[in-house]
C-alpha atoms as a PDB file:
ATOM      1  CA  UNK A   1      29.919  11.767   2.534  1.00  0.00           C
ATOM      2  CA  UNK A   2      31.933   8.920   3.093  1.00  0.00           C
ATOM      3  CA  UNK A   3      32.713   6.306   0.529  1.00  0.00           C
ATOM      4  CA  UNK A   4      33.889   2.813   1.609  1.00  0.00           C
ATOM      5  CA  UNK A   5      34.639  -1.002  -0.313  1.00  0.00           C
ATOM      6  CA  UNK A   6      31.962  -3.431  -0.515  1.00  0.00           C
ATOM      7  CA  UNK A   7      32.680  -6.907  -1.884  1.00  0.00           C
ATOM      8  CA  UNK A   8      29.438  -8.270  -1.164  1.00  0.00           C
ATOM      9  CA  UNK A   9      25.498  -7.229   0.153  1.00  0.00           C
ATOM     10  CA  UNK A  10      24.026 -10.375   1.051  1.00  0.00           C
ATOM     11  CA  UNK A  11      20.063 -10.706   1.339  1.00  0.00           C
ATOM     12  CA  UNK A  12      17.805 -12.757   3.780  1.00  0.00           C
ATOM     13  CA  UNK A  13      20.343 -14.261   6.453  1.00  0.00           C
ATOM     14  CA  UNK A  14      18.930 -15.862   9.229  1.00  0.00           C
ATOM     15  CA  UNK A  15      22.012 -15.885  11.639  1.00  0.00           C
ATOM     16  CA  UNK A  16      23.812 -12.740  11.732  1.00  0.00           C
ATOM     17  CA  UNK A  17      21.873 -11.020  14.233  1.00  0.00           C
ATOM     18  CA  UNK A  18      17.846 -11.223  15.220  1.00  0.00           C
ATOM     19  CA  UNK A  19      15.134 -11.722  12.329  1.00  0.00           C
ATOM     20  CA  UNK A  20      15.860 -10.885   8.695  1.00  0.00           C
ATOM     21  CA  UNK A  21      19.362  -9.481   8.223  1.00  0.00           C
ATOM     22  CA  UNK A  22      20.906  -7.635   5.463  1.00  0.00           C
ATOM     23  CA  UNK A  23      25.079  -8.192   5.075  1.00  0.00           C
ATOM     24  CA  UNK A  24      27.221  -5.517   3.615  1.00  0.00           C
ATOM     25  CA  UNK A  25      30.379  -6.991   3.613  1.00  0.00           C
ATOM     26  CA  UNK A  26      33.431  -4.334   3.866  1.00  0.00           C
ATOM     27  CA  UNK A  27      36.930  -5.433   2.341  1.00  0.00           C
ATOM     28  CA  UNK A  28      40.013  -5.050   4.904  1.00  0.00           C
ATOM     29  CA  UNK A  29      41.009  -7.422   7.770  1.00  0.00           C
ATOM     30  CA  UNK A  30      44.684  -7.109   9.747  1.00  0.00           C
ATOM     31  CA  UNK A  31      43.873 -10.905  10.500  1.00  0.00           C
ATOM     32  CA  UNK A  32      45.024 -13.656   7.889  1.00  0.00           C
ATOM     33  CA  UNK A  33      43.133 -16.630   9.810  1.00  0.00           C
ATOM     34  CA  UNK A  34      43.913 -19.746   8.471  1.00  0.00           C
ATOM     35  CA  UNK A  35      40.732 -20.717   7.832  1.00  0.00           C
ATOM     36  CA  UNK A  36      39.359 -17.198   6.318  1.00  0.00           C
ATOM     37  CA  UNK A  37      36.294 -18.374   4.134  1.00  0.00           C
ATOM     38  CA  UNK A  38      36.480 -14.882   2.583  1.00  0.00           C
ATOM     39  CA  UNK A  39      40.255 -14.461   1.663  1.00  0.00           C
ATOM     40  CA  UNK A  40      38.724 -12.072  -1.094  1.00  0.00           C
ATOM     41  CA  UNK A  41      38.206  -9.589   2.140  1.00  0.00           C
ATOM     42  CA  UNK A  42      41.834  -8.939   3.019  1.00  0.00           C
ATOM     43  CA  UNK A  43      42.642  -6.549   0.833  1.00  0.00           C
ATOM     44  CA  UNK A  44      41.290  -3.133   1.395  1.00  0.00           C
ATOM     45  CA  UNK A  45      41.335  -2.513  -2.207  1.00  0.00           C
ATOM     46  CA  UNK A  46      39.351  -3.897  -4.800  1.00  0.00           C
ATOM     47  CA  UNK A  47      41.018  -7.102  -6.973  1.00  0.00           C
ATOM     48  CA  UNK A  48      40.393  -9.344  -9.378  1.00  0.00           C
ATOM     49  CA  UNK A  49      39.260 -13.044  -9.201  1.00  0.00           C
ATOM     50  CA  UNK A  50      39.627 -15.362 -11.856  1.00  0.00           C
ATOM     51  CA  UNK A  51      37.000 -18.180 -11.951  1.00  0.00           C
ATOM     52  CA  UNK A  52      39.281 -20.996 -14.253  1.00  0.00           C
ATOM     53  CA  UNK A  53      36.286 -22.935 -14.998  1.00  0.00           C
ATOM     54  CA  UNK A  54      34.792 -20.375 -16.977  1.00  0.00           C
ATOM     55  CA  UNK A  55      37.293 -19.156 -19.241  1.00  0.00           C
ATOM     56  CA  UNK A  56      37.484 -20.325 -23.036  1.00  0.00           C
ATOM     57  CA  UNK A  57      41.252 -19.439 -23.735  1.00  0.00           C
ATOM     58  CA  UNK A  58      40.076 -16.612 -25.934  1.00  0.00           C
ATOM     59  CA  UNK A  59      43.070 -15.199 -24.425  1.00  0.00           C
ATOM     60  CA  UNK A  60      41.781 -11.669 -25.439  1.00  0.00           C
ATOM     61  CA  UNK A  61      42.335 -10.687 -21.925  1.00  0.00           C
ATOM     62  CA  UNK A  62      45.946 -11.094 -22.419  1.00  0.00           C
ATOM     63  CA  UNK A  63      46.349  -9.117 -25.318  1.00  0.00           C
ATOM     64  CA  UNK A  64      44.557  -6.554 -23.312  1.00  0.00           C
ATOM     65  CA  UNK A  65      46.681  -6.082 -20.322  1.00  0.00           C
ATOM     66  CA  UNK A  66      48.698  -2.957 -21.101  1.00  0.00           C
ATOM     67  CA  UNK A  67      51.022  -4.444 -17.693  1.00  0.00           C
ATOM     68  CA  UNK A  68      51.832  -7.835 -19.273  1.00  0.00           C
ATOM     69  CA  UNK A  69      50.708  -9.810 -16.046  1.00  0.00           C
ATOM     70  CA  UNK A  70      49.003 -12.091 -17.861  1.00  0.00           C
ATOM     71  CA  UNK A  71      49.742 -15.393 -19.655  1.00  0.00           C
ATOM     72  CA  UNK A  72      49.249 -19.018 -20.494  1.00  0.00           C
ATOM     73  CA  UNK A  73      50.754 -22.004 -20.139  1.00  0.00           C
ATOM     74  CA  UNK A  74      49.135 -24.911 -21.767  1.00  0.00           C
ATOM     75  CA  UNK A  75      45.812 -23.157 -22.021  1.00  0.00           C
ATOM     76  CA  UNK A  76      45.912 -22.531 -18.533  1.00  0.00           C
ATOM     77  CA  UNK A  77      45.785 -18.092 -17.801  1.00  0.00           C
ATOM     78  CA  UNK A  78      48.087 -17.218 -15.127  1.00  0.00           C
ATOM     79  CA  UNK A  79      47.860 -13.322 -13.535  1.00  0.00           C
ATOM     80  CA  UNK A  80      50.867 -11.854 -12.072  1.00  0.00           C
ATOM     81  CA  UNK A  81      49.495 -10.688  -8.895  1.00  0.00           C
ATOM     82  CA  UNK A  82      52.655  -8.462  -8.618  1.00  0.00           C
ATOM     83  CA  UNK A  83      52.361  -6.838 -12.248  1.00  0.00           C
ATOM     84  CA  UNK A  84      48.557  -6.550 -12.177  1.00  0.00           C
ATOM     85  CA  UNK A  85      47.461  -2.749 -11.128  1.00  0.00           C
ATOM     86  CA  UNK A  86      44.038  -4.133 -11.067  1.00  0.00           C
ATOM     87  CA  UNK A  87      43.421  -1.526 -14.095  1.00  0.00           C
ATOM     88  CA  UNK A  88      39.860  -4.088 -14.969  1.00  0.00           C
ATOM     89  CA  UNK A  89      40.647  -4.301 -18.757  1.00  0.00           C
ATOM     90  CA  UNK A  90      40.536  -7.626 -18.839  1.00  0.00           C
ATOM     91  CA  UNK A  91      37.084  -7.910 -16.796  1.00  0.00           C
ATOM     92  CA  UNK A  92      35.935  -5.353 -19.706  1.00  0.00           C
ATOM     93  CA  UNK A  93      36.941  -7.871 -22.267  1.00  0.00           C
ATOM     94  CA  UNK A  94      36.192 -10.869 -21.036  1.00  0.00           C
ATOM     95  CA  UNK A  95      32.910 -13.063 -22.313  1.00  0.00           C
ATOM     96  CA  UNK A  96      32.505 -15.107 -20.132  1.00  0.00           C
ATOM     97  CA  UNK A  97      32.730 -13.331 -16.907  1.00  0.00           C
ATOM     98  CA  UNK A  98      35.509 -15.593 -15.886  1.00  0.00           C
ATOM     99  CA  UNK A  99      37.183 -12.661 -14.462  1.00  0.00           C
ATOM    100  CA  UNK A 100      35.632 -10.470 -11.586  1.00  0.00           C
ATOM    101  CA  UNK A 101      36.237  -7.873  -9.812  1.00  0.00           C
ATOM    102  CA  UNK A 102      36.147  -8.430  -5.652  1.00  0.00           C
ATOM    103  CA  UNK A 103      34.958  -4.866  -4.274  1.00  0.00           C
ATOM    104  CA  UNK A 104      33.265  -1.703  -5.034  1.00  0.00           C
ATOM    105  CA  UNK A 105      33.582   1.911  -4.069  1.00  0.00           C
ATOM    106  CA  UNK A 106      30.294   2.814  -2.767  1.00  0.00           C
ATOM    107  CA  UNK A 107      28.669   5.676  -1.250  1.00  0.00           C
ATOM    108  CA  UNK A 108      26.943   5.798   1.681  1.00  0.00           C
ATOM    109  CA  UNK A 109      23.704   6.542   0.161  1.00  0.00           C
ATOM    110  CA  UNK A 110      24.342   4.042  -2.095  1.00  0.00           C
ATOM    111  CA  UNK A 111      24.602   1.163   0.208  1.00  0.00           C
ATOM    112  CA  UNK A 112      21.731   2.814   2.512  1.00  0.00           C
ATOM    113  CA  UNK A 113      19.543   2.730  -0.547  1.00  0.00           C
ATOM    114  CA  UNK A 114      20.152  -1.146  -0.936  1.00  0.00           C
ATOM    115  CA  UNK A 115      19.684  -1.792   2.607  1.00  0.00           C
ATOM    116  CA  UNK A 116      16.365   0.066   2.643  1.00  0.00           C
ATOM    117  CA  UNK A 117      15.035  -1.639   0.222  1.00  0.00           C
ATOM    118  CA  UNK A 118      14.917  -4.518   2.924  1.00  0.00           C
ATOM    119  CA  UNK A 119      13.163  -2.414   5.415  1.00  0.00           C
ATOM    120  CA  UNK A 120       9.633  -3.885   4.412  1.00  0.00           C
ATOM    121  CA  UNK A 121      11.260  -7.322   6.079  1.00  0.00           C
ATOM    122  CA  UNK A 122      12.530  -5.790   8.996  1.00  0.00           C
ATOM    123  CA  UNK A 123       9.071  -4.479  10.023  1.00  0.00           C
ATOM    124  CA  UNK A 124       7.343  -7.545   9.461  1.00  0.00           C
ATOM    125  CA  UNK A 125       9.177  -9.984  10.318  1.00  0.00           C
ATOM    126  CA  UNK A 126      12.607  -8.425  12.716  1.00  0.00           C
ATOM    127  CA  UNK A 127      15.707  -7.559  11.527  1.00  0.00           C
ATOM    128  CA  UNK A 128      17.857  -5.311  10.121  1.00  0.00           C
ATOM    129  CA  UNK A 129      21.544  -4.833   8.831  1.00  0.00           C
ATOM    130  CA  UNK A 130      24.836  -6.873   9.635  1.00  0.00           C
ATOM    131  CA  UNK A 131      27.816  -5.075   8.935  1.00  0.00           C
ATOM    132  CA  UNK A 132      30.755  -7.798   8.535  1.00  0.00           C
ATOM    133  CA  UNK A 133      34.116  -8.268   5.899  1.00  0.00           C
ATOM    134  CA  UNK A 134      36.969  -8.401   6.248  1.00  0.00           C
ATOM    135  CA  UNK A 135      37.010  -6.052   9.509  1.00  0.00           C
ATOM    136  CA  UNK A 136      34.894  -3.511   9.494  1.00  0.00           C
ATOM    137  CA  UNK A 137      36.511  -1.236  12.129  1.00  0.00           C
ATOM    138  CA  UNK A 138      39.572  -0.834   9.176  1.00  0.00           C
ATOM    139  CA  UNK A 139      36.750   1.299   7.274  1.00  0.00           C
ATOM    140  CA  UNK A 140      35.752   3.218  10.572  1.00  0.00           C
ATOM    141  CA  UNK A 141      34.683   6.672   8.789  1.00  0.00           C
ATOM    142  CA  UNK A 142      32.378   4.714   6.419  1.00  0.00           C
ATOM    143  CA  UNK A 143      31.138   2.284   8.994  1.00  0.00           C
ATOM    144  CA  UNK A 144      30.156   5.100  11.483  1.00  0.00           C
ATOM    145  CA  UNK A 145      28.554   7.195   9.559  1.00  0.00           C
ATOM    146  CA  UNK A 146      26.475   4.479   7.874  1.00  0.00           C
ATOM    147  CA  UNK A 147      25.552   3.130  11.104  1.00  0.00           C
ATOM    148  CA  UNK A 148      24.483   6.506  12.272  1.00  0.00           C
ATOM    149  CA  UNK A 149      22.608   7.171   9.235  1.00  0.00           C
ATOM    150  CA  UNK A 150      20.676   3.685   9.621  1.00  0.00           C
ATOM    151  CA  UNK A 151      19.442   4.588  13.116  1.00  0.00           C
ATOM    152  CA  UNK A 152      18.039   7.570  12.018  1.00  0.00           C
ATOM    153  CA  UNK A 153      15.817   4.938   9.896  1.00  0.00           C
ATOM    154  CA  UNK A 154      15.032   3.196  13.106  1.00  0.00           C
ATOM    155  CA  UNK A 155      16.730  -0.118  11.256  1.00  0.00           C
ATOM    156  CA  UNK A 156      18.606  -2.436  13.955  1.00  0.00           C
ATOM    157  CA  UNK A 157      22.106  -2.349  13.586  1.00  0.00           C
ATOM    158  CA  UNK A 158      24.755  -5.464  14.029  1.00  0.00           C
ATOM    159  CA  UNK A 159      28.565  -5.710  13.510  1.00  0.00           C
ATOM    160  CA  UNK A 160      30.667  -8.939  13.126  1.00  0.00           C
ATOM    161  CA  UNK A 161      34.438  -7.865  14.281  1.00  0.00           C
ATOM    162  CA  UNK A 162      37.308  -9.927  15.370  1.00  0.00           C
ATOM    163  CA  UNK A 163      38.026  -6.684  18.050  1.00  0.00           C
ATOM    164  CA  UNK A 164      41.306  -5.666  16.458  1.00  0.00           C
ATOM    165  CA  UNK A 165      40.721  -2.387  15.568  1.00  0.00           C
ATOM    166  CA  UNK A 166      41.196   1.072  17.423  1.00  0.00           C
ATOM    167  CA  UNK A 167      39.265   0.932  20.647  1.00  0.00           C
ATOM    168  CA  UNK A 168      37.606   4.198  19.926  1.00  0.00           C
ATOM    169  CA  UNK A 169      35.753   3.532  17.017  1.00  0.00           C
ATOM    170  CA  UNK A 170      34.719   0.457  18.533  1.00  0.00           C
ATOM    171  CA  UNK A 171      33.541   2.497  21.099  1.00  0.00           C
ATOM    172  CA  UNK A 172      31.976   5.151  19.492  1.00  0.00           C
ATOM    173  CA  UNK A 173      30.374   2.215  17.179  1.00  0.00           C
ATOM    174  CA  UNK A 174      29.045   0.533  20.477  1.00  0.00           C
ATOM    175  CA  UNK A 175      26.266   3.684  20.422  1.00  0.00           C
ATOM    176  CA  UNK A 176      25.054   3.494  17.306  1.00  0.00           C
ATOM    177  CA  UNK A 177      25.082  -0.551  17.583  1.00  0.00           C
ATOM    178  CA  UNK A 178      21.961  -3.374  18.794  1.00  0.00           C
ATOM    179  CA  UNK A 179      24.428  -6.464  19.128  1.00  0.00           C
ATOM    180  CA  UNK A 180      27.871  -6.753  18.567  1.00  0.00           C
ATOM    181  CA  UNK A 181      29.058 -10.521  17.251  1.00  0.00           C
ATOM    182  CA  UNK A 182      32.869 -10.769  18.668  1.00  0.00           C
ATOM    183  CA  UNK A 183      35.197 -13.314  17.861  1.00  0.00           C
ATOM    184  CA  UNK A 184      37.563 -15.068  20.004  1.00  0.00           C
ATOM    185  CA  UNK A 185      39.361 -16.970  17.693  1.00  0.00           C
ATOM    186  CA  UNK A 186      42.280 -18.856  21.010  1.00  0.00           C
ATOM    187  CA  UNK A 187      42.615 -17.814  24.738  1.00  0.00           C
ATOM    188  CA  UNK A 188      46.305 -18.615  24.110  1.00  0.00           C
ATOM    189  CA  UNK A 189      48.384 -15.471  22.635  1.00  0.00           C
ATOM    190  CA  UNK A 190      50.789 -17.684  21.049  1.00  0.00           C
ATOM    191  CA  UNK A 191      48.610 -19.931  18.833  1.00  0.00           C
ATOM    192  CA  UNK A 192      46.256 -16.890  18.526  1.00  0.00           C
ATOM    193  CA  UNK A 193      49.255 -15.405  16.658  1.00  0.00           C
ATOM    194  CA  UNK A 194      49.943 -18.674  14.990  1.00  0.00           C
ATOM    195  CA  UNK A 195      46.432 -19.091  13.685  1.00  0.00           C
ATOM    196  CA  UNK A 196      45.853 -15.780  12.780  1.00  0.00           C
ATOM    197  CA  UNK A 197      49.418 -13.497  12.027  1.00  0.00           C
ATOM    198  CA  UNK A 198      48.705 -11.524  15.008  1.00  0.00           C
ATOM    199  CA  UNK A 199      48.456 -11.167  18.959  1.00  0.00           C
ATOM    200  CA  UNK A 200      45.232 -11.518  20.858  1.00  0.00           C
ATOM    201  CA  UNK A 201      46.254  -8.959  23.475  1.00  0.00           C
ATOM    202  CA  UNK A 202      44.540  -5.624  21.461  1.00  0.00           C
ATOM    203  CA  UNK A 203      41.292  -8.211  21.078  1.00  0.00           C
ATOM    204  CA  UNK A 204      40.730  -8.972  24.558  1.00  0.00           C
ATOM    205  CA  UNK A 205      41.476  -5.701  26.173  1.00  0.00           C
ATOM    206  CA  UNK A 206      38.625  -4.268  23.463  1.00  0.00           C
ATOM    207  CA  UNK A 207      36.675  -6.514  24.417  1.00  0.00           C
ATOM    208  CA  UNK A 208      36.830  -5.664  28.703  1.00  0.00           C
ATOM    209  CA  UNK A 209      36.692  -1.683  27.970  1.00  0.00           C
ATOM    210  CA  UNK A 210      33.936  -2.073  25.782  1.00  0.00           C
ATOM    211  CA  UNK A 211      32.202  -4.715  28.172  1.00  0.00           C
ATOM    212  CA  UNK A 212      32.940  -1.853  31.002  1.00  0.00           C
ATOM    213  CA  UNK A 213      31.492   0.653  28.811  1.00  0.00           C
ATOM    214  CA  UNK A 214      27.775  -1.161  28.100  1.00  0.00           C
ATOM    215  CA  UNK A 215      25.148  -0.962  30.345  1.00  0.00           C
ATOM    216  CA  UNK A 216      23.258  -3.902  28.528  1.00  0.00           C
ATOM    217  CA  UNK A 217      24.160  -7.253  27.421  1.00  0.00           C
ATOM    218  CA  UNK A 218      24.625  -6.842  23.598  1.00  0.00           C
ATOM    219  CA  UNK A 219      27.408  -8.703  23.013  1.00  0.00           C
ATOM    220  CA  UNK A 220      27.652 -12.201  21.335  1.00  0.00           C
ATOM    221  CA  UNK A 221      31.092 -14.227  21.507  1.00  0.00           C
ATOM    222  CA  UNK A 222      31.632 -16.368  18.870  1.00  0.00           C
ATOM    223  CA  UNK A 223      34.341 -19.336  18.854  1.00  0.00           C
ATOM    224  CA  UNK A 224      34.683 -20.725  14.974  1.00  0.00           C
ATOM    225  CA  UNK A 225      35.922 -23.998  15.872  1.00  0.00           C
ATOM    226  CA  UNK A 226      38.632 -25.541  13.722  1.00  0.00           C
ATOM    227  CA  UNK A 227      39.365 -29.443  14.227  1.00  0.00           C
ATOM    228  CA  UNK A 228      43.129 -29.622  15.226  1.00  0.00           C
ATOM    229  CA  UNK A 229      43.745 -26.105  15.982  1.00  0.00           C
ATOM    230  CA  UNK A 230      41.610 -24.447  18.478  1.00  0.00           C
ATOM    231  CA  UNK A 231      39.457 -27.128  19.308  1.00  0.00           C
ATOM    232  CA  UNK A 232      40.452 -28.457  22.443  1.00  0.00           C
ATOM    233  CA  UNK A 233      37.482 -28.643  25.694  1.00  0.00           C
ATOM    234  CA  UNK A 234      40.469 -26.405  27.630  1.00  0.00           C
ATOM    235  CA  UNK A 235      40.495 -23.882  25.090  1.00  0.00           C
ATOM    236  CA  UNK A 236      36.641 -23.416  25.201  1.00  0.00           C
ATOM    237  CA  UNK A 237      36.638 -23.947  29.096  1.00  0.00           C
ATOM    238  CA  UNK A 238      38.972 -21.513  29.233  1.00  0.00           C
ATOM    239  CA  UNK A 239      36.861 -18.832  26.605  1.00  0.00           C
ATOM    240  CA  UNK A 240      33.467 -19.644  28.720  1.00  0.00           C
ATOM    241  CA  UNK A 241      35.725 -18.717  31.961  1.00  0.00           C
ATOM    242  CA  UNK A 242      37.402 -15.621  30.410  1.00  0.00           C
ATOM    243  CA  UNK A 243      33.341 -14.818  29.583  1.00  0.00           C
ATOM    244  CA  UNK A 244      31.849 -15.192  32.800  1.00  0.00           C
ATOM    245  CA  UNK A 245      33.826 -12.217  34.005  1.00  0.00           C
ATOM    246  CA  UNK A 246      31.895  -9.708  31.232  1.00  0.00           C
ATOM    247  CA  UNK A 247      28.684  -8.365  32.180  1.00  0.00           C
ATOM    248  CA  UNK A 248      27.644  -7.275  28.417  1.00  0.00           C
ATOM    249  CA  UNK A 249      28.132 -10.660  27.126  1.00  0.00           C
ATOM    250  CA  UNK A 250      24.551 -12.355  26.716  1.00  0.00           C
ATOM    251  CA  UNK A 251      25.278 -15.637  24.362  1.00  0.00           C
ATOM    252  CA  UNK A 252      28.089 -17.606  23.267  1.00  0.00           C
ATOM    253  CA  UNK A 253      28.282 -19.323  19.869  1.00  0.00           C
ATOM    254  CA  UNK A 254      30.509 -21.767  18.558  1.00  0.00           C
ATOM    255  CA  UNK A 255      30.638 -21.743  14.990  1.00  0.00           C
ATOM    256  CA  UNK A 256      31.557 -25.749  13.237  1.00  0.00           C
ATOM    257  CA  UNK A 257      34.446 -25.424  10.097  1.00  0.00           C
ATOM    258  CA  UNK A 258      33.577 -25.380   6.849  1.00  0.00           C
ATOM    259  CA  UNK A 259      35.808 -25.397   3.725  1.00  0.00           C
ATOM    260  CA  UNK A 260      33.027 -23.418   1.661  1.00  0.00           C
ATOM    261  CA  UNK A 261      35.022 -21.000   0.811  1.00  0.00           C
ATOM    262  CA  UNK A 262      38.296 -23.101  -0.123  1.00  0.00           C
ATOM    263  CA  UNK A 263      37.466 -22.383  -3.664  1.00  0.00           C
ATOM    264  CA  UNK A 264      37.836 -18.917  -3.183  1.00  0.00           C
ATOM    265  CA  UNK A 265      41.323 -18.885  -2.338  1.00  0.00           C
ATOM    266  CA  UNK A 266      42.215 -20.573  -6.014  1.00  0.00           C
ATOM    267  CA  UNK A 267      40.590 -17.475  -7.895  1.00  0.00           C
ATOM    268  CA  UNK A 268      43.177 -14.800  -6.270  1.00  0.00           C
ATOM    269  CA  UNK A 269      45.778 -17.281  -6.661  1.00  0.00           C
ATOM    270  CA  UNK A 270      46.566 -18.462  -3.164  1.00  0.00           C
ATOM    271  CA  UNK A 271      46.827 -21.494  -1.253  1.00  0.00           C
ATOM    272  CA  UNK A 272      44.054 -23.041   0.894  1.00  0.00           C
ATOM    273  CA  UNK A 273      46.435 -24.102   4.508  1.00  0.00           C
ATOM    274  CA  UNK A 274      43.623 -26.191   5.556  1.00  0.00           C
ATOM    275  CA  UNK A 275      42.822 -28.410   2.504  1.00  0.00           C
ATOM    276  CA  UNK A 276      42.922 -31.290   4.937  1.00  0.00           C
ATOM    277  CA  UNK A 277      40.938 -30.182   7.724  1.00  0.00           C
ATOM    278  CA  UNK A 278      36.852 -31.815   7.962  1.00  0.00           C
ATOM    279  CA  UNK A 279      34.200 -30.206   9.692  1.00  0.00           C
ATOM    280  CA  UNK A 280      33.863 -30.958  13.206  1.00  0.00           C
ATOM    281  CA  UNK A 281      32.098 -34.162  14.644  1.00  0.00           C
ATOM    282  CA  UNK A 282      28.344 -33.206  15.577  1.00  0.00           C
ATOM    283  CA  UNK A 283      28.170 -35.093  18.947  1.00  0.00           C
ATOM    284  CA  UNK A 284      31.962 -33.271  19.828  1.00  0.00           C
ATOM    285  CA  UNK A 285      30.344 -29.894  19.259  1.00  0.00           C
ATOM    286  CA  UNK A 286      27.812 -30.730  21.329  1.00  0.00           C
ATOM    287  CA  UNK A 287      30.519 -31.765  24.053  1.00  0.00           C
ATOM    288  CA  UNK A 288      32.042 -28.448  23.630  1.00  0.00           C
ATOM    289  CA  UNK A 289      28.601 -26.664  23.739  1.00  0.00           C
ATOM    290  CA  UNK A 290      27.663 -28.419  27.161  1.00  0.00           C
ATOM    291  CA  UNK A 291      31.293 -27.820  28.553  1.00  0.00           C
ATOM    292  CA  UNK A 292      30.601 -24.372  28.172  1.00  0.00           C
ATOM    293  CA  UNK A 293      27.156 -24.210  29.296  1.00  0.00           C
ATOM    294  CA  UNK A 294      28.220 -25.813  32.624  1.00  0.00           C
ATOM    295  CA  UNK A 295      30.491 -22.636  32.739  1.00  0.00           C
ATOM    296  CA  UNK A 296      28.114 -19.812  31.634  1.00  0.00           C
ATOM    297  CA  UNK A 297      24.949 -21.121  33.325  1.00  0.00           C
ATOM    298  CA  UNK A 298      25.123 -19.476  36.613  1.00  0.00           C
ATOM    299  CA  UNK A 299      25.889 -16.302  34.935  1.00  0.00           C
ATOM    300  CA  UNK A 300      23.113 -16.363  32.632  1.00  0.00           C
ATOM    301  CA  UNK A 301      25.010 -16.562  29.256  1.00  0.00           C
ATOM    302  CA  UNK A 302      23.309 -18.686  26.966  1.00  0.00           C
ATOM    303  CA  UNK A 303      25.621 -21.036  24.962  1.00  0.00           C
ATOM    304  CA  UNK A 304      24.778 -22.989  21.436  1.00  0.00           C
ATOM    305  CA  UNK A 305      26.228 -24.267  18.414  1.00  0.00           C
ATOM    306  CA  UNK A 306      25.528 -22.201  15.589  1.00  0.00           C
ATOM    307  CA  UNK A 307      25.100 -24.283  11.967  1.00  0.00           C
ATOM    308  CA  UNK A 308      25.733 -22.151   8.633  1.00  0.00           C
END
């Protein structure tokens, strides 16, 4: 049995998928998006988060750490990202849960157990489980065998990817799989790279194998749409276009920014790039939505604007 790293299981959301879905979110993404609301999901491994506003300055936490990566400066506890080993004595000691640690080694049983414990909800009223991160295709052992195990439960399966992965475990995920949420993040290679550390290339050639591969339209593009960056009507013209050419695909969705998870960044000690950027105009992504529509229509894609 497989064992894999889960940083969150999320309960109850409406918009990952059909009816009532459970998220298990696996840690590991070879994307570094700009505006990542879950930086915490990067890192295969688990780390710790500090949340500043709840420590005392007990400073037991430094007295702790047998790797000396922590300290203070004017009450303020700095971690040495570089001399922590992530060895979770200071988590042990600390009183006020100010420090956390972001990820779990799990079983598969163990995370089929939690998810089954939402199967009442999926018979009553649809649903199932959402498997996002991070990326899950970077824990592809885990992922498939917890995706076959759930269909031998009958429970409806979902994946959120950004399609950079290896081609054959998104393939051989594709069978154990009800709808598979794909991201297209820029039609243009070189801000794709810009935006997001790597090449869009691997991403869309996934994404026309696997659309060559499906016999049914289970596949849901998703644009998150970032004021300034990607945007522009000719980017999403140019997405909806790049769409009408897959068979599989049966709805786009353009997802507005949101900086909820700016906060986030502060706790692993990084930056937030996008401290700047607002959420996007209401009546522009509805200018954006229709642009597309005009595009998809014919080809029976549905298009909308999806609201966290």
């Amino acid at each position: 049995m497989h064992t894999g790293v889960v940083f969150n299981i999320q309960k109850c959301s409406i918009h990952d998928g059909p009816g009532i879905r459970t998220l298990v979110f696996l840690k590991g993404c070879p994307l570094r998006c700009l505006w990542c609301s879950n930086p915490e999901s990067q890192k295969v491994e688990p780390e710790i988060a500090s949340l500043y506003k709840r420590c005392i300055g007990c400073r037991a936490c430094e007295k702790i750490c047998p790797q000396k990566a922590i300290s203070y400066d004017n009450g303020k506890m700095l971690i040495d990202k570089k001399l922590c080993n992530n060895c979770n004595l200071c988590v042990d000691v600390c009183c006020t849960d100010s420090k956390q640690v972001m990820g779990k080694k799990m079983t598969v049983d163990e995370v089929l157990t939690e998810i089954l414990k939402d199967r009442p909800f999926y018979k009553k009223l649809g649903g199932g489980v959402t498997f996002s991160g991070g990326e899950p295709l970077m824990q592809s052992n885990f992922l498939l065998e917890i995706l076959k195990e759930c269909k031998d439960f009958g429970i409806n399966t979902s994946i959120e990817t950004s399609g950079y992965g290896s081609y054959s475990v998104l393939e051989e995920a594709s069978n154990y799989l009800d709808t598979i949420h794909f991201d297209i993040k820029h039609m243009n290679e070189i801000k794709h790279k810009e935006l997001t550390g790597v090449s869009n290339k691997l991403i869309s050639d996934n994404l026309i194998k696997l659309n060559n591969k499906l016999k049914e339209r289970k596949i849901i593009v998703r644009i998150p749409v970032i004021p300034g960056y990607n945007d522009s009507e000719e980017n999403i013209r140019l997405t909806a276009q790049f769409c009408t050419q897959l068979k599989a695909i049966k709805r786009m969705e353009l997802l507005p920014y949101h900086n909820l998870g700016e906060h986030k960044y502060k706790s692993i000690n990084r930056n937030y790039e996008l401290g700047e950027v607002k959420a996007p105009d209401e009546n522009y992504m509805k200018k954006l939505m229709n642009i597309a529509k005009n595009i998809l229509y014919n080809k029976g894609i549905e298009c909308l604007v999806l609201h966290s």
